[in-house]
C-alpha atoms as a PDB file:
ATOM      1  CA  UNK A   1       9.741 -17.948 -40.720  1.00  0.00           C
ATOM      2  CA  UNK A   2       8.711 -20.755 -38.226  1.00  0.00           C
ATOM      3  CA  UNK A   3       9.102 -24.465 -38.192  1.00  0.00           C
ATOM      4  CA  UNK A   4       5.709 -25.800 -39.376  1.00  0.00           C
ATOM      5  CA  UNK A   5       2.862 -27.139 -36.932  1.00  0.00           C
ATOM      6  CA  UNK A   6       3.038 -30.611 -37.687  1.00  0.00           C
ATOM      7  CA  UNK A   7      -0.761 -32.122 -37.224  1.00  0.00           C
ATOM      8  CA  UNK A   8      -1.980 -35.515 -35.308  1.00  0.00           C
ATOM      9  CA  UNK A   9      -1.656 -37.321 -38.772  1.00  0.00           C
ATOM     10  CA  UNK A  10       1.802 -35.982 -39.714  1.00  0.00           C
ATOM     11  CA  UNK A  11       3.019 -36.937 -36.251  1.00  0.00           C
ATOM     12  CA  UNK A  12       1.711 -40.712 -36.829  1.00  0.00           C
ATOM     13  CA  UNK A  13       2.848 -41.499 -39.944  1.00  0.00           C
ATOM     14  CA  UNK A  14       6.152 -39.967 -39.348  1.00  0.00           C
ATOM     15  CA  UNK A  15       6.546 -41.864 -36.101  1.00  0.00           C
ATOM     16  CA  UNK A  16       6.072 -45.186 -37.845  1.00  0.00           C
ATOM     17  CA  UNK A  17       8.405 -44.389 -40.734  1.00  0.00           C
ATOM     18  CA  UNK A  18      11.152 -42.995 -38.602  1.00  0.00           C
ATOM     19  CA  UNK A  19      11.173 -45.676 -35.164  1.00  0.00           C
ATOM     20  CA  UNK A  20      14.360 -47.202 -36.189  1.00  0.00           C
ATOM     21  CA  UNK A  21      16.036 -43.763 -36.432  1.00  0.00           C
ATOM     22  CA  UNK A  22      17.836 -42.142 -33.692  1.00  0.00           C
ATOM     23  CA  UNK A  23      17.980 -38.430 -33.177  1.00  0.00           C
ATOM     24  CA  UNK A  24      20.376 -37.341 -31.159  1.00  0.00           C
ATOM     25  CA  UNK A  25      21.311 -34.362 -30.203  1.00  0.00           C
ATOM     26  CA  UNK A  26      24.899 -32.572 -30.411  1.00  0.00           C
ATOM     27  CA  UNK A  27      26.891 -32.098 -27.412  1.00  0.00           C
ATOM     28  CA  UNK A  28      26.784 -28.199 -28.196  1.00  0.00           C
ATOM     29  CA  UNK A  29      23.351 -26.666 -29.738  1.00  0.00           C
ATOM     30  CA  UNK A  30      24.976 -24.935 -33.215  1.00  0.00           C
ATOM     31  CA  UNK A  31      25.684 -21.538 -32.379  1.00  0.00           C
ATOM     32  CA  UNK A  32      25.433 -19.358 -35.706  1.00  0.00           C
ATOM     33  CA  UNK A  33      27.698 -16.626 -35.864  1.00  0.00           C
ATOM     34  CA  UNK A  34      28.188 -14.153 -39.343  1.00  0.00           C
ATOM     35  CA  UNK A  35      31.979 -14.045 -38.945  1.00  0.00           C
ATOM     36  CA  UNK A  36      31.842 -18.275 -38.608  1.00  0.00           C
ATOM     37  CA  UNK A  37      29.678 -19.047 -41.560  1.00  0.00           C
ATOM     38  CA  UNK A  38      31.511 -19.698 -45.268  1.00  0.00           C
ATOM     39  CA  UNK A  39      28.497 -20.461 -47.058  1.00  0.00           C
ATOM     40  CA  UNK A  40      25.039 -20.364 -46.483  1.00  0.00           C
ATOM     41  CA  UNK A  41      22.069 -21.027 -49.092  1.00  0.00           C
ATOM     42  CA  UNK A  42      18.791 -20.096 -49.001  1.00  0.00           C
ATOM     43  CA  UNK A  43      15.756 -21.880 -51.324  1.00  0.00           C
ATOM     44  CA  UNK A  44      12.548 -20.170 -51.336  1.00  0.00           C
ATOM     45  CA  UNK A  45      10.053 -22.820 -52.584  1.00  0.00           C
ATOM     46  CA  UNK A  46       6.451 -22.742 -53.190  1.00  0.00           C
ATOM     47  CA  UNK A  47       5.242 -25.746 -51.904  1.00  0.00           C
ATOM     48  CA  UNK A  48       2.145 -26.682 -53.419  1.00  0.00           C
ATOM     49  CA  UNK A  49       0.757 -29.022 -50.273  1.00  0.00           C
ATOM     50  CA  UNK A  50       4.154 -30.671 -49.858  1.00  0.00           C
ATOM     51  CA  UNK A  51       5.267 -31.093 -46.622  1.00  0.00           C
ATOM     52  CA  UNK A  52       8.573 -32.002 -45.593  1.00  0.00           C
ATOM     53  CA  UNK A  53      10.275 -31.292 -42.025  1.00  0.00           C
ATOM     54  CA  UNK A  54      14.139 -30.475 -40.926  1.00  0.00           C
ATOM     55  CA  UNK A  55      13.469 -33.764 -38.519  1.00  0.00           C
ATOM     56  CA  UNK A  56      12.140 -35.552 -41.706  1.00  0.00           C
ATOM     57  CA  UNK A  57      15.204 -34.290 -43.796  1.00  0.00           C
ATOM     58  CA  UNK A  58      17.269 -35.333 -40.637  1.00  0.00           C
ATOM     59  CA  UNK A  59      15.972 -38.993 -41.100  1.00  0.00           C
ATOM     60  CA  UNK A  60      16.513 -39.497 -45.009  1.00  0.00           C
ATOM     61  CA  UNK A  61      19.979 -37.879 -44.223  1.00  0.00           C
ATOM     62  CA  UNK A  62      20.947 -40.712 -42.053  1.00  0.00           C
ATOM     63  CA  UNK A  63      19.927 -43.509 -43.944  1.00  0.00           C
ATOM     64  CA  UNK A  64      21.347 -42.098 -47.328  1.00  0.00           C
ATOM     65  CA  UNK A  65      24.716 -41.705 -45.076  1.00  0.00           C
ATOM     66  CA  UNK A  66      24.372 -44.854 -43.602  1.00  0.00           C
ATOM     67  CA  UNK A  67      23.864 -46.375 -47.054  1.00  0.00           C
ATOM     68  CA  UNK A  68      26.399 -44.874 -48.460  1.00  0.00           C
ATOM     69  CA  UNK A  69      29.095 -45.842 -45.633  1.00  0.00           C
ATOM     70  CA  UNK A  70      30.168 -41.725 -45.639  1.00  0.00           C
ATOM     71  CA  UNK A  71      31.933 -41.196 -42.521  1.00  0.00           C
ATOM     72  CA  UNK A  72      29.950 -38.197 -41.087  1.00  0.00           C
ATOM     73  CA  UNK A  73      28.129 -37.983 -38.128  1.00  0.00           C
ATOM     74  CA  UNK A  74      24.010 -36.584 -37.822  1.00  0.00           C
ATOM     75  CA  UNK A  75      22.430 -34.855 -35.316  1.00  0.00           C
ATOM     76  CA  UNK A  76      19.249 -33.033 -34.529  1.00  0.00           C
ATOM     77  CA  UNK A  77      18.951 -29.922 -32.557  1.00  0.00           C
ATOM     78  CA  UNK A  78      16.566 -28.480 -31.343  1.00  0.00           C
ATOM     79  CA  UNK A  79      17.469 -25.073 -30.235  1.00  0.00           C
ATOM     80  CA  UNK A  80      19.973 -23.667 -33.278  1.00  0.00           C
ATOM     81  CA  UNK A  81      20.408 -19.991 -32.477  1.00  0.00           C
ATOM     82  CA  UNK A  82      22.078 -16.669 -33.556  1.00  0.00           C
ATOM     83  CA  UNK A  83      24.590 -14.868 -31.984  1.00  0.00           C
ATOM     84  CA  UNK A  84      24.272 -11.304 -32.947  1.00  0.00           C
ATOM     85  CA  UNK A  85      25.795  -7.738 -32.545  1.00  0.00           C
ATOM     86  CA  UNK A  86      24.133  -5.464 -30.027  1.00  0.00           C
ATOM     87  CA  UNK A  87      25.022  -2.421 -28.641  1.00  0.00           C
ATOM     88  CA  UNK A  88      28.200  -0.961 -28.629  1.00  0.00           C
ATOM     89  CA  UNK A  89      29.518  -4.149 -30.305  1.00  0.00           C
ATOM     90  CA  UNK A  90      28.396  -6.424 -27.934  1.00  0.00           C
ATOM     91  CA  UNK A  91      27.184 -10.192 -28.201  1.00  0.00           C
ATOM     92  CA  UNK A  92      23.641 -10.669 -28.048  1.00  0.00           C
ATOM     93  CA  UNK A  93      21.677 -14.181 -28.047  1.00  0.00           C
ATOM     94  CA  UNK A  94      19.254 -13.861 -30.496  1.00  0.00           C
ATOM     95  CA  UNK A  95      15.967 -15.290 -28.176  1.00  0.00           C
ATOM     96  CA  UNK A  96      14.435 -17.160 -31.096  1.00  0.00           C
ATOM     97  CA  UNK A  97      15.830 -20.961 -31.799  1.00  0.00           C
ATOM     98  CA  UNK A  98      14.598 -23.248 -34.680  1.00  0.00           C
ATOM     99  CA  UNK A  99      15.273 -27.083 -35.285  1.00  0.00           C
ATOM    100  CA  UNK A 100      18.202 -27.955 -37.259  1.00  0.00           C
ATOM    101  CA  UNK A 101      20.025 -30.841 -38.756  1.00  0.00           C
ATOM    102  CA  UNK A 102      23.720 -30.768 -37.924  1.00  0.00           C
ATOM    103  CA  UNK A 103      26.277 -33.122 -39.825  1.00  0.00           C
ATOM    104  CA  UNK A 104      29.887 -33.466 -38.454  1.00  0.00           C
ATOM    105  CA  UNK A 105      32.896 -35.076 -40.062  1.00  0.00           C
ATOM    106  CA  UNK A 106      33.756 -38.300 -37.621  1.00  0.00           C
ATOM    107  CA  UNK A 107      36.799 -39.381 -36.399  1.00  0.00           C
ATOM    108  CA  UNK A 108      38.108 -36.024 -37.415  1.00  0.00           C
ATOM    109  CA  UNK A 109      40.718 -33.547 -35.682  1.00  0.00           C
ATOM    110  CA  UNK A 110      38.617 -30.779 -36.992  1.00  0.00           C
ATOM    111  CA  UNK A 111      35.804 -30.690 -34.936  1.00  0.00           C
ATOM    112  CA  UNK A 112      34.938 -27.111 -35.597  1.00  0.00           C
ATOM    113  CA  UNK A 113      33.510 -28.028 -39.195  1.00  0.00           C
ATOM    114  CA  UNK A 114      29.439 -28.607 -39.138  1.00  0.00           C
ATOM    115  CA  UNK A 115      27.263 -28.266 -41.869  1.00  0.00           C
ATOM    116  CA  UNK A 116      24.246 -27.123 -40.866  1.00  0.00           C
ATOM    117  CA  UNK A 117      20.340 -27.497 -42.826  1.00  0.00           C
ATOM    118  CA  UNK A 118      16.849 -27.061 -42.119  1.00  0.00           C
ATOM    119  CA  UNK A 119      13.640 -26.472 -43.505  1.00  0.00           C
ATOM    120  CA  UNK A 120      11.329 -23.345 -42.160  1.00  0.00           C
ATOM    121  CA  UNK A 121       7.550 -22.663 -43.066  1.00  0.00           C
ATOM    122  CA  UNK A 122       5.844 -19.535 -43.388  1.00  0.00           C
ATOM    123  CA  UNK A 123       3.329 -20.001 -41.166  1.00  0.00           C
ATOM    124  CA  UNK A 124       0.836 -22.415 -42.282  1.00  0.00           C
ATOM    125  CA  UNK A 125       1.282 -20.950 -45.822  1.00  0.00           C
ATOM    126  CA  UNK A 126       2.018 -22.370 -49.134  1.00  0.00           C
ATOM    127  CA  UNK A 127       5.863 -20.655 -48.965  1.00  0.00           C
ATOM    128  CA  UNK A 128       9.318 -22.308 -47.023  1.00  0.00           C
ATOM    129  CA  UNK A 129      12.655 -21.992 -46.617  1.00  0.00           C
ATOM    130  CA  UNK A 130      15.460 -24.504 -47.323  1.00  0.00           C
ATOM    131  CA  UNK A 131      18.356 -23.021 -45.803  1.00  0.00           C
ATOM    132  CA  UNK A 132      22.402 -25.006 -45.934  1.00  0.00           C
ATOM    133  CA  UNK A 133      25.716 -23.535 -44.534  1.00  0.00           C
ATOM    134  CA  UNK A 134      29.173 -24.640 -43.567  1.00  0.00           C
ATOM    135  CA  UNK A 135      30.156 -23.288 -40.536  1.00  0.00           C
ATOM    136  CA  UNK A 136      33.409 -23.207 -38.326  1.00  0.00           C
ATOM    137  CA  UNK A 137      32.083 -23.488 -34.626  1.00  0.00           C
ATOM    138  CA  UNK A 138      35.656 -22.933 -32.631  1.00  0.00           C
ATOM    139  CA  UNK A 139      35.646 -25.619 -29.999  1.00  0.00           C
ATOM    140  CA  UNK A 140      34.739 -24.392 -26.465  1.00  0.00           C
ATOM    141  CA  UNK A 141      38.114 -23.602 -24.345  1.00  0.00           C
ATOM    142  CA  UNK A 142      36.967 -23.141 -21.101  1.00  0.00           C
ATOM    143  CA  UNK A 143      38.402 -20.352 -18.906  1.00  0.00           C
ATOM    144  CA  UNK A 144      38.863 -22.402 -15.542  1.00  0.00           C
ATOM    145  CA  UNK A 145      37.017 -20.480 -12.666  1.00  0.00           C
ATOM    146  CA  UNK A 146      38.707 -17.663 -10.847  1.00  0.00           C
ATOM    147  CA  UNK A 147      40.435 -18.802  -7.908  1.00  0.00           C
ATOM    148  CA  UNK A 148      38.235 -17.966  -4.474  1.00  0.00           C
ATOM    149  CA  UNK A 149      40.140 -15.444  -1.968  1.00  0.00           C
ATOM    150  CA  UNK A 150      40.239 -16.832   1.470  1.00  0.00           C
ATOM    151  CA  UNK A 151      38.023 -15.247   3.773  1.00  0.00           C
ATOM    152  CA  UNK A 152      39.980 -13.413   6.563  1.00  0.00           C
ATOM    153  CA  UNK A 153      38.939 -15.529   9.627  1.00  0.00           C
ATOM    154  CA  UNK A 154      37.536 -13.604  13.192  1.00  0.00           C
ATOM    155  CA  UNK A 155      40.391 -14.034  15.555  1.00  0.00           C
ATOM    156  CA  UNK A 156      39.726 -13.564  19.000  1.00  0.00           C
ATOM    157  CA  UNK A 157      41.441 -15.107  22.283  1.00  0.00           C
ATOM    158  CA  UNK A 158      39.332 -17.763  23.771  1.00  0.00           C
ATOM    159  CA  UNK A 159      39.306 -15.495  27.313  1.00  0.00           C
ATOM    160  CA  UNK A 160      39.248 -11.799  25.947  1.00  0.00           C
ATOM    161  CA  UNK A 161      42.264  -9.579  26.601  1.00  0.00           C
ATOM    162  CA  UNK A 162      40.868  -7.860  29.007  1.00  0.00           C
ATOM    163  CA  UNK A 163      39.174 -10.550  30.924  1.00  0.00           C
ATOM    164  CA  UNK A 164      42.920 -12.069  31.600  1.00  0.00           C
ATOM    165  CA  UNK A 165      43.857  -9.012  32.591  1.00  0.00           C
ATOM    166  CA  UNK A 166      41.524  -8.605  35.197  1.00  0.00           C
ATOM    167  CA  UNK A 167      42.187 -12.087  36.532  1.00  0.00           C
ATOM    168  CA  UNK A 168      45.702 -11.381  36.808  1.00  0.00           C
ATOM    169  CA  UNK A 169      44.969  -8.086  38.750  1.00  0.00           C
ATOM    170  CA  UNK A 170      42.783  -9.796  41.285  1.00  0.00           C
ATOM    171  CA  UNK A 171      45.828 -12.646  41.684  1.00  0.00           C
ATOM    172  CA  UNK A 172      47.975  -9.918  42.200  1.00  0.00           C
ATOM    173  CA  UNK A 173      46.183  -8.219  44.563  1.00  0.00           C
ATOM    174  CA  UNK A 174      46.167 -11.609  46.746  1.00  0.00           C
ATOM    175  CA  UNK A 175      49.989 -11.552  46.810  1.00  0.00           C
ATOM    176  CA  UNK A 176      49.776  -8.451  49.198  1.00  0.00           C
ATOM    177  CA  UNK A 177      47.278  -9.038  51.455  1.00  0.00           C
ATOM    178  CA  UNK A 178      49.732 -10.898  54.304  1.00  0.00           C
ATOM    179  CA  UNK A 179      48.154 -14.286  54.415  1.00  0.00           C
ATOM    180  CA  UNK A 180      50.119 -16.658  53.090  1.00  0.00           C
ATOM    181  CA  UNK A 181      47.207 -19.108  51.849  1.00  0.00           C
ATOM    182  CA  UNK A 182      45.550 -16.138  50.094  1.00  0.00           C
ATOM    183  CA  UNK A 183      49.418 -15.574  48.633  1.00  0.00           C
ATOM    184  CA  UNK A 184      49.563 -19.380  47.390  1.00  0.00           C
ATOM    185  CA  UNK A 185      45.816 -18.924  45.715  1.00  0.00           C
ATOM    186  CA  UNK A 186      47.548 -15.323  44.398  1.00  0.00           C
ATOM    187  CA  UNK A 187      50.549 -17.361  42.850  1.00  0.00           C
ATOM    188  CA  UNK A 188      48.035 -20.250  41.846  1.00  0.00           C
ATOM    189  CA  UNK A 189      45.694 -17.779  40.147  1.00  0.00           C
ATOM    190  CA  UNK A 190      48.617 -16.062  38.353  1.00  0.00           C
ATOM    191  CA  UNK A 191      50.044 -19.352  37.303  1.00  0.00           C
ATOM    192  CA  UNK A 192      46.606 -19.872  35.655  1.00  0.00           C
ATOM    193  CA  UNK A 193      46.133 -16.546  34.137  1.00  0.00           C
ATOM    194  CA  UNK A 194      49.524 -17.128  32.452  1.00  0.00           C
ATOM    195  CA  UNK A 195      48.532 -20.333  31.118  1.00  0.00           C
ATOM    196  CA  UNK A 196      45.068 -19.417  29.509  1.00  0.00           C
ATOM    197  CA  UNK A 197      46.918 -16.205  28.257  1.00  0.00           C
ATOM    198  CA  UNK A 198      49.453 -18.492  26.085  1.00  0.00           C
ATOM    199  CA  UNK A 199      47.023 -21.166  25.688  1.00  0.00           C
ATOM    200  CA  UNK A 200      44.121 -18.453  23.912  1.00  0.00           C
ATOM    201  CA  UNK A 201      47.373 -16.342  22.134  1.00  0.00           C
ATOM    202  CA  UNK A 202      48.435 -19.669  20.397  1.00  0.00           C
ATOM    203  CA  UNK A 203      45.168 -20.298  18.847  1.00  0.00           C
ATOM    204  CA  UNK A 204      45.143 -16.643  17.567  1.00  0.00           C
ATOM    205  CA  UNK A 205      48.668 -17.200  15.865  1.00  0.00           C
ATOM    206  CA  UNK A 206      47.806 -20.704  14.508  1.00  0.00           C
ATOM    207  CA  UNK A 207      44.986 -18.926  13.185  1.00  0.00           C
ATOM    208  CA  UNK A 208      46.871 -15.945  11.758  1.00  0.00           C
ATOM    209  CA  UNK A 209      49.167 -18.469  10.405  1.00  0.00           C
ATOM    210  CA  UNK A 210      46.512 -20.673   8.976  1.00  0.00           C
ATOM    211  CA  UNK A 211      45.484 -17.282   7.365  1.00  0.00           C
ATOM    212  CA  UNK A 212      48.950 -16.277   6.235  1.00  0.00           C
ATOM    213  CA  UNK A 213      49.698 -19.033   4.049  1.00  0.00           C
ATOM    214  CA  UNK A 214      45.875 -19.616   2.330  1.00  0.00           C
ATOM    215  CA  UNK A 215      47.031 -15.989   1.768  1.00  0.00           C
ATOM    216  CA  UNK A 216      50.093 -16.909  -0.191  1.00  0.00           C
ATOM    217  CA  UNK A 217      48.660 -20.124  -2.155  1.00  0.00           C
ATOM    218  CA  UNK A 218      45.831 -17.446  -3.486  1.00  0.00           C
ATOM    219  CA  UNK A 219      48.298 -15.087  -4.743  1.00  0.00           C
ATOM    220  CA  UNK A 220      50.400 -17.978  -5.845  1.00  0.00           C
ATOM    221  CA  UNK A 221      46.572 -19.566  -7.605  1.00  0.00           C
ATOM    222  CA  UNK A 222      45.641 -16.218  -8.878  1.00  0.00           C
ATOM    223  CA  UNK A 223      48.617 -15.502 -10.859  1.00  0.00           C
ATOM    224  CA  UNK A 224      48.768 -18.926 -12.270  1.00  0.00           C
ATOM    225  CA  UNK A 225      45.028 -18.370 -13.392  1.00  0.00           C
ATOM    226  CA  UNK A 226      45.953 -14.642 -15.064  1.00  0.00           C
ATOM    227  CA  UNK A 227      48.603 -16.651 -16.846  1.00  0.00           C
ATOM    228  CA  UNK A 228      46.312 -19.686 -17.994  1.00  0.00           C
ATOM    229  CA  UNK A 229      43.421 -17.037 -18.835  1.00  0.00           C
ATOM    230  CA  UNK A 230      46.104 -14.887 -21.567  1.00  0.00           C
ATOM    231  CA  UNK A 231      47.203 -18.373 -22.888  1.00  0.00           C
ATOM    232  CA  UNK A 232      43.306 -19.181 -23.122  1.00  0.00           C
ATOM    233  CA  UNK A 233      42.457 -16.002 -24.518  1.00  0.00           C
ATOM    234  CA  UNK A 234      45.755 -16.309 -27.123  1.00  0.00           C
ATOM    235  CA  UNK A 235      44.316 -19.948 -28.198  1.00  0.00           C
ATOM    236  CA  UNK A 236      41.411 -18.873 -28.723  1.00  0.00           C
ATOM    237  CA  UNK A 237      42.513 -16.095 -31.068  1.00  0.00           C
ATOM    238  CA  UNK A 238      44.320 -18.491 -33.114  1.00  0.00           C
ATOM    239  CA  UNK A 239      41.581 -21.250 -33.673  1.00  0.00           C
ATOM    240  CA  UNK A 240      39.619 -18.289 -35.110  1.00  0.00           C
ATOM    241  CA  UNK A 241      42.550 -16.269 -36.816  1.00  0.00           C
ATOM    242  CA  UNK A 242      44.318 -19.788 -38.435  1.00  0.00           C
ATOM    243  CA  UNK A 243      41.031 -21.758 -38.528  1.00  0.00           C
ATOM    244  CA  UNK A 244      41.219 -21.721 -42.446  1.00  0.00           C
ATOM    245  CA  UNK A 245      44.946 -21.928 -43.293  1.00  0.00           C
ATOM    246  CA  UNK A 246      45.729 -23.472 -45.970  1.00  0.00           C
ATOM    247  CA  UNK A 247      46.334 -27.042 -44.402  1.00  0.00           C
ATOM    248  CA  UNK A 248      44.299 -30.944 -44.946  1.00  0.00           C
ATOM    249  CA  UNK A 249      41.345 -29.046 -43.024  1.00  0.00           C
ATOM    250  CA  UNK A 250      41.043 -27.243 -46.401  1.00  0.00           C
ATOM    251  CA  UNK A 251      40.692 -30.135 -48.186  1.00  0.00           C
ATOM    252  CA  UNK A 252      38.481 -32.179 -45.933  1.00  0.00           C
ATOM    253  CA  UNK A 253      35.926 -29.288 -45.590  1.00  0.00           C
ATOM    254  CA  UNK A 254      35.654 -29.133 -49.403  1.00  0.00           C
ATOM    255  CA  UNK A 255      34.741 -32.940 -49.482  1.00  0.00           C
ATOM    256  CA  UNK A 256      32.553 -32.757 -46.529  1.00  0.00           C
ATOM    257  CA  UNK A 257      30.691 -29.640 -47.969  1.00  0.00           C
ATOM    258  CA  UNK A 258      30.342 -31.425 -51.533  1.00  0.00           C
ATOM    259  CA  UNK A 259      28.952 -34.491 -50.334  1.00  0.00           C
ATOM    260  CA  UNK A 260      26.784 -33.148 -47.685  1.00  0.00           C
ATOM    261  CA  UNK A 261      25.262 -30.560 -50.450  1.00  0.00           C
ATOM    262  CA  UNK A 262      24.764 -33.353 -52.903  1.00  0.00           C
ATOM    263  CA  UNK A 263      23.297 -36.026 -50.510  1.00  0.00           C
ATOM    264  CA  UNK A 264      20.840 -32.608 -49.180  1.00  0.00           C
ATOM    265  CA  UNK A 265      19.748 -31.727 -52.809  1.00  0.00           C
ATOM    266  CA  UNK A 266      18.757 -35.342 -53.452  1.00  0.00           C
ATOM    267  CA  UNK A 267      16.834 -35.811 -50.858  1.00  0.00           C
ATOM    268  CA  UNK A 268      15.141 -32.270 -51.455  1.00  0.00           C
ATOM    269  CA  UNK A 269      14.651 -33.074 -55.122  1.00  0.00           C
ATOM    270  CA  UNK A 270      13.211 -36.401 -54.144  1.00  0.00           C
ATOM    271  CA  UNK A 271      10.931 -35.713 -51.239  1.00  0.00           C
ATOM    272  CA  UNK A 272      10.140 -31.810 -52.144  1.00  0.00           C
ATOM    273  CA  UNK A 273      10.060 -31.092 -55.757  1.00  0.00           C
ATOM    274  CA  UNK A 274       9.293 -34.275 -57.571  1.00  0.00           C
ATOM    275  CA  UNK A 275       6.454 -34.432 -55.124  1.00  0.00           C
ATOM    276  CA  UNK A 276       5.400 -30.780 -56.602  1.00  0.00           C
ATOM    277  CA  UNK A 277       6.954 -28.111 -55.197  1.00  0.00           C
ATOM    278  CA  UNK A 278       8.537 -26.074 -57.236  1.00  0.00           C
ATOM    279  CA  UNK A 279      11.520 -23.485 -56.605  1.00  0.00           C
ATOM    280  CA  UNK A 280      10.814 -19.532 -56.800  1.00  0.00           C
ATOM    281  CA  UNK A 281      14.040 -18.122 -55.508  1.00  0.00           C
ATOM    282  CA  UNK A 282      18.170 -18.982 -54.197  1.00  0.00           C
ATOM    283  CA  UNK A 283      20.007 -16.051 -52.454  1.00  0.00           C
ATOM    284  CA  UNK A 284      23.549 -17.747 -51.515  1.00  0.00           C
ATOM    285  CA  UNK A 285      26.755 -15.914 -49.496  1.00  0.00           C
ATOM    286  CA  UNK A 286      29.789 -17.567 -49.662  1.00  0.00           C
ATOM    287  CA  UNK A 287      33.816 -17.663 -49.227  1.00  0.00           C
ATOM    288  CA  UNK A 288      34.713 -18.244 -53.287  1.00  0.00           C
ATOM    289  CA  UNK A 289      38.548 -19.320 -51.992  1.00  0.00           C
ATOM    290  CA  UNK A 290      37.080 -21.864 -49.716  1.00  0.00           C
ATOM    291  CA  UNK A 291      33.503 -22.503 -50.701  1.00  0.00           C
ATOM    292  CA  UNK A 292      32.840 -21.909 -54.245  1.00  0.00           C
ATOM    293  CA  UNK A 293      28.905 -20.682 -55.212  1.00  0.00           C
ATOM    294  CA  UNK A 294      26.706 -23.458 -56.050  1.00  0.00           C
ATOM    295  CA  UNK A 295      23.735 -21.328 -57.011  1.00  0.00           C
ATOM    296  CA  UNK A 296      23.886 -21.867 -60.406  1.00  0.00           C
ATOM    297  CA  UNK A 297      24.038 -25.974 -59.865  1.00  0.00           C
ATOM    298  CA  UNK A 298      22.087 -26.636 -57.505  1.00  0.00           C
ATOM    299  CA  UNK A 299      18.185 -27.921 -57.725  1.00  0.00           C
ATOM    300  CA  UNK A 300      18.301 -26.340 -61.497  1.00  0.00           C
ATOM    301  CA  UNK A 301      16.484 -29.664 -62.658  1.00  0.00           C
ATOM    302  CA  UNK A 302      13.827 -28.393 -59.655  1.00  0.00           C
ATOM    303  CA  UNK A 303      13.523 -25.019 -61.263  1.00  0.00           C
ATOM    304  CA  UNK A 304      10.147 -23.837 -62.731  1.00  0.00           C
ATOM    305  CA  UNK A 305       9.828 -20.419 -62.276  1.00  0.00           C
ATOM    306  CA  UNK A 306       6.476 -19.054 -62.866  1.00  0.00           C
ATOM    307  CA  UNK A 307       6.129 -16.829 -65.748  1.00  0.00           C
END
């Protein structure tokens, strides 16, 4: 299935229908995962020359909301995509997104519920797709980033070790030789070779120091973040373990699926079948304790099955 090629026509004479509309886009691309979806539907319709687009749905969507003062919020993405199970269990991003309309309940607590809908052609054939579901997208809990080890700095005297050491030999040596103004430079240059000795030592301790206690706030940083990442990781759990107990969330994603369902089917009975497409085939999966099937309601009045 693939989002229709919309031609030079279609583009013009949606534009000019749809210039007061605004599409914007949610601030996270719907990200469809099995174990997060409670219902999903899926029309197979014959479409006999009708064409009708997820951004076109998107539009009558927002006015019919609009009109009907329903607070729930409309978006259009762009890249929908599938999370799926790879190897060994692990997540895989499926690599192929399609456009989708995504509805959210506003002002709401429970920002995890979106209904999801879009429309998918076969190609440039006769056959598409109407697909609906009512999803619980946890909300994103960041893991802060790791904190960064301090790098262990290159200590080294200003004058090397070794360097002093001759100095203070040659000094010394002047302290022997008899002549007293030699022994003064000897005393001079031993004074001096004390004083750069401190003077490059104390720059390797501050620096050792320095490194010492950037030491201590990472370990202090690091087990802070180990603690914050389990509390993360333990949240996280929840909002997926709890994220249908029996609670008001129950009873606004009920509502919210109803109305969004009914205000969809309208629109797809108005724009799709009435216009002459008629419906071939509905495969739906659903939670029955929290979204009861709506197979055998919905777009029967569309229904004319050949033969």
């Amino acid at each position: 299935m693939t989002n229709r090629d919309i031609s030079k026509d279609d583009i013009v004479k949606q534009s000019n229908r749809t210039t007061a509309i605004a599409r914007d886009k949610p601030d996270t691309p719907p990200t469809l995962i099995g174990e997060w979806v409670l219902w999903e539907i899926n029309t197979l319709i014959h479409t006999n020359g009708v064409e009708f687009s997820t951004e076109d749905l998107h539009d009558y969507l927002k006015e019919e909301i609009k009109k009907q003062s329903t607070p729930i919020d409309l978006f259009l993405s762009s890249d929908a995509k599938w999370i799926i199970e790879g190897a060994r269990g692990r997540a895989k991003v499926d690599q192929e997104i399609r456009s989708r309309t995504v509805a959210k309940l506003r002002g709401s607590i429970h920002k995890d519920i979106q209904f999801i809908a879009g429309i998918d052609y076969f190609g440039n054939s006769k056959w598409a797709n109407i697909q609906m579901m009512l999803l619980l997208q946890p909300e994103t809990i960041d893991i802060p980033p790791r904190p960064i080890a301090p790098k262990e700095p290159d200590i080294k005297p200003i004058v090397p070790n070794e360097a002093i050491f001759v100095m203070a030999l040659l000094a010394g040596g002047l302290l022997f030789t008899g002549n007293s103004s030699l022994q003064v430079l000897g005393v001079l240059g031993l004074m001096g070779t004390l004083f750069i000795y401190i003077t490059s030592q104390s720059s390797v301790n501050k620096a050792r120091d320095e490194y010492a206690k950037q030491t201590r706030r990472y370990e202090f940083d690091l087990d802070k973040w180990e603690t914050q990442k389990e509390e993360i990781k333990l949240e996280r759990e929840e909002l997926i373990k709890h994220r249908l107990s029996r609670s008001f969330k129950t009873d606004d994603l009920r509502v919210f699926r109803s109305v969004m369902i009914e205000t969809t089917a309208k629109i797809v009975t108005n724009e799709v079948f009435n216009k002459g497409a008629t419906l071939e085939d509905v495969s739906e999966n659903t939670d029955e304790a929290v979204a009861p099937s709506v197979k055998d309601k919905l777009f029967v009045k569309a229904a004319r099955f050949e033969g």
